[in-house]
C-alpha atoms as a PDB file:
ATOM      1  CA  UNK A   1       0.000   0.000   0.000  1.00  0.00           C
ATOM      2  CA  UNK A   2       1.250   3.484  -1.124  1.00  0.00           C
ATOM      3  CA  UNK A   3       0.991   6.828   1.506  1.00  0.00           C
ATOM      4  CA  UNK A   4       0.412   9.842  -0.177  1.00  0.00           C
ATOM      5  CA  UNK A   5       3.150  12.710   0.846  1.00  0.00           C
ATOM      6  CA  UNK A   6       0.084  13.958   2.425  1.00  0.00           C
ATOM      7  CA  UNK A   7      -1.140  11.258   4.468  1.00  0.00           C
ATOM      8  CA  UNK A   8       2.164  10.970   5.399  1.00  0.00           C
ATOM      9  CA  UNK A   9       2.082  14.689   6.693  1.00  0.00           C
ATOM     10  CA  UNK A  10      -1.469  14.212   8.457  1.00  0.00           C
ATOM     11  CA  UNK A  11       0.548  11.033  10.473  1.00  0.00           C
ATOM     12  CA  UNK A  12       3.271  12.721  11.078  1.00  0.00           C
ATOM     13  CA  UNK A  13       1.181  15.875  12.129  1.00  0.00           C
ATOM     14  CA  UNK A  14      -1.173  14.006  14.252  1.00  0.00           C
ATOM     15  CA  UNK A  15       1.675  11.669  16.006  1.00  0.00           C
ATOM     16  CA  UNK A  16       3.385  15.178  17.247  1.00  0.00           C
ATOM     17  CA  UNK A  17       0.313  16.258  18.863  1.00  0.00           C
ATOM     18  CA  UNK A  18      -0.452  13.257  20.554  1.00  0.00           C
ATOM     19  CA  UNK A  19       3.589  12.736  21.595  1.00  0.00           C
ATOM     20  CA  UNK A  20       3.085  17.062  22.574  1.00  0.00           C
ATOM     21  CA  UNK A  21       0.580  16.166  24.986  1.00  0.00           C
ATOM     22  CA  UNK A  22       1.720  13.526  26.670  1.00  0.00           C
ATOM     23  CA  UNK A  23       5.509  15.188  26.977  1.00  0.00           C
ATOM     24  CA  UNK A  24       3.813  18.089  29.011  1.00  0.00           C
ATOM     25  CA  UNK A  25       1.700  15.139  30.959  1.00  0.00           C
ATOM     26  CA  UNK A  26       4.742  13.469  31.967  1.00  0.00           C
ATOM     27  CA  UNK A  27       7.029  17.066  31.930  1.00  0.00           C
ATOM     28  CA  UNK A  28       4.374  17.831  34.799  1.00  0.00           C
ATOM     29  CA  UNK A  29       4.260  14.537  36.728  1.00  0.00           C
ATOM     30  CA  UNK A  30       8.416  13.826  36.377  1.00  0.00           C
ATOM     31  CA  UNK A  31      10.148  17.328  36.892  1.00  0.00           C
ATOM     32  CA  UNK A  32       9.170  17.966  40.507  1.00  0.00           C
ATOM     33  CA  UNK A  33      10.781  14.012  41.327  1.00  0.00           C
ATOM     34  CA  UNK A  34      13.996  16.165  40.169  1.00  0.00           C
ATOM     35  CA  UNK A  35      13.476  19.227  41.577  1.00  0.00           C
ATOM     36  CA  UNK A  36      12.826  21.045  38.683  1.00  0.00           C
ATOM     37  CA  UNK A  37       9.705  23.457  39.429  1.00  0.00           C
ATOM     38  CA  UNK A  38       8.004  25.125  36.080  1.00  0.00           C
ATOM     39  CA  UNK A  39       4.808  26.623  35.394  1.00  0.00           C
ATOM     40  CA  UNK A  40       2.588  25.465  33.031  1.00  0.00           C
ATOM     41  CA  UNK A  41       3.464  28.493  30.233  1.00  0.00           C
ATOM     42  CA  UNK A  42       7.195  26.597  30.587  1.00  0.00           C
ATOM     43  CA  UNK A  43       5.963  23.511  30.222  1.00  0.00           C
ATOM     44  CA  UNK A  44       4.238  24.119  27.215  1.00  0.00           C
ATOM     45  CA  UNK A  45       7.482  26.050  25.864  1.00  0.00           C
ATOM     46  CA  UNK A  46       9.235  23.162  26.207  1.00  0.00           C
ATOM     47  CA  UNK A  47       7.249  20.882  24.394  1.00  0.00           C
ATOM     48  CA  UNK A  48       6.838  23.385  21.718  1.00  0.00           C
ATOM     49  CA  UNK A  49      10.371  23.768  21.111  1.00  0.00           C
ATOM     50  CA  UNK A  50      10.751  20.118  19.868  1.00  0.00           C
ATOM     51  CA  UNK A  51       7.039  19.783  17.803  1.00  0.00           C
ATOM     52  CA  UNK A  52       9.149  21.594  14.679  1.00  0.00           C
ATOM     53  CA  UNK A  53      11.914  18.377  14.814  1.00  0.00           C
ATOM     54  CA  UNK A  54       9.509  16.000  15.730  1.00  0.00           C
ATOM     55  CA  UNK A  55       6.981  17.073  12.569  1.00  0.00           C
ATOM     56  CA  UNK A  56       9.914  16.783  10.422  1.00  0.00           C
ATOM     57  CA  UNK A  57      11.771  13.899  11.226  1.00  0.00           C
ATOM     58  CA  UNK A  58       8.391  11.815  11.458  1.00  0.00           C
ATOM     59  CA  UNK A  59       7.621  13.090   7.852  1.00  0.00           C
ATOM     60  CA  UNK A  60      11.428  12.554   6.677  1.00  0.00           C
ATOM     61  CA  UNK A  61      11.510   8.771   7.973  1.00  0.00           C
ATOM     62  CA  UNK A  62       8.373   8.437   6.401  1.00  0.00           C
ATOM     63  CA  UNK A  63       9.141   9.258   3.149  1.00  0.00           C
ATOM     64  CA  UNK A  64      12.876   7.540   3.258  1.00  0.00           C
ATOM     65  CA  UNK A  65      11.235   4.590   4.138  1.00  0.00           C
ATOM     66  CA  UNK A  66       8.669   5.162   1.608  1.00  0.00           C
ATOM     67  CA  UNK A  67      11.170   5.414  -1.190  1.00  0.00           C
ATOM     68  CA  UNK A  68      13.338   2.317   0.541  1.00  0.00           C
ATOM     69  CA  UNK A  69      10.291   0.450   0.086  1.00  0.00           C
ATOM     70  CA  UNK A  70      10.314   1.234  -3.619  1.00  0.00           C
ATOM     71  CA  UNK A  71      13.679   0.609  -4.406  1.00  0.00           C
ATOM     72  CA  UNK A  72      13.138  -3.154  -2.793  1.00  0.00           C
ATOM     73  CA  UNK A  73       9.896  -3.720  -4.235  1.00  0.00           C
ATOM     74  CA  UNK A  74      11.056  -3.191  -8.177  1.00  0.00           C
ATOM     75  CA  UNK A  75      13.094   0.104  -8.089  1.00  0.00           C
ATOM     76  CA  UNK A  76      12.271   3.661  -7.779  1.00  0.00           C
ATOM     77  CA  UNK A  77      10.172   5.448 -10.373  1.00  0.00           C
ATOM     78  CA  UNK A  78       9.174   8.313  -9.200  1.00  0.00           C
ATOM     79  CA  UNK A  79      10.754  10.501 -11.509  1.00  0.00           C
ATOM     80  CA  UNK A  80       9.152   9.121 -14.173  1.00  0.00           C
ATOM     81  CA  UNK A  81       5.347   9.106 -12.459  1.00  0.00           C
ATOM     82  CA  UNK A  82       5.370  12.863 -12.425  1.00  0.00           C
ATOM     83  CA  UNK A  83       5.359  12.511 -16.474  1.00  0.00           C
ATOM     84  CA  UNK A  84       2.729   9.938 -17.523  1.00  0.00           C
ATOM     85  CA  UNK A  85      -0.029  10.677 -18.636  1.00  0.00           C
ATOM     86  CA  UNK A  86      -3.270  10.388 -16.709  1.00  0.00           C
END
């Protein structure tokens, strides 16, 4: 089965969130074992700061393995899909 670079976007997108939310979860219930005291603005700064990486290196392994895939399956043609005909 073949994921659109969209789809692969959208499950990249919507595995940030979900990983977003549970980092400030956990950010909230593990920092004060360590003595590490932040409000929740902070906490939410934190876990903002790595949602940019995260989006893209979710969407970069998807499509590397997407094209590895290829490659294995009967080589890669995607320069040559973009010209045929429809």
């Amino acid at each position: 089965m073949k994921q659109s670079r969209r789809m692969s976007l959208i499950e990249a997108a919507t595995n940030v969130a979900v990983g977003y939310v549970l980092a400030v979860v956990t950010q909230i219930a593990v920092f004060p074992w360590f003595g590490i005291e932040a409000t929740l603005d902070e906490h939410l700064a934190i876990g903002i700061a790595f949602v940019g990486v995260s989006l893209a290196r979710g969407y970069l392994f998807r499509r590397l393995f997407e094209r590895l895939g290829k490659r294995s399956s009967g080589g890669d043609t995607s320069m040559y899909e973009s010209s045929k005909g429809s």
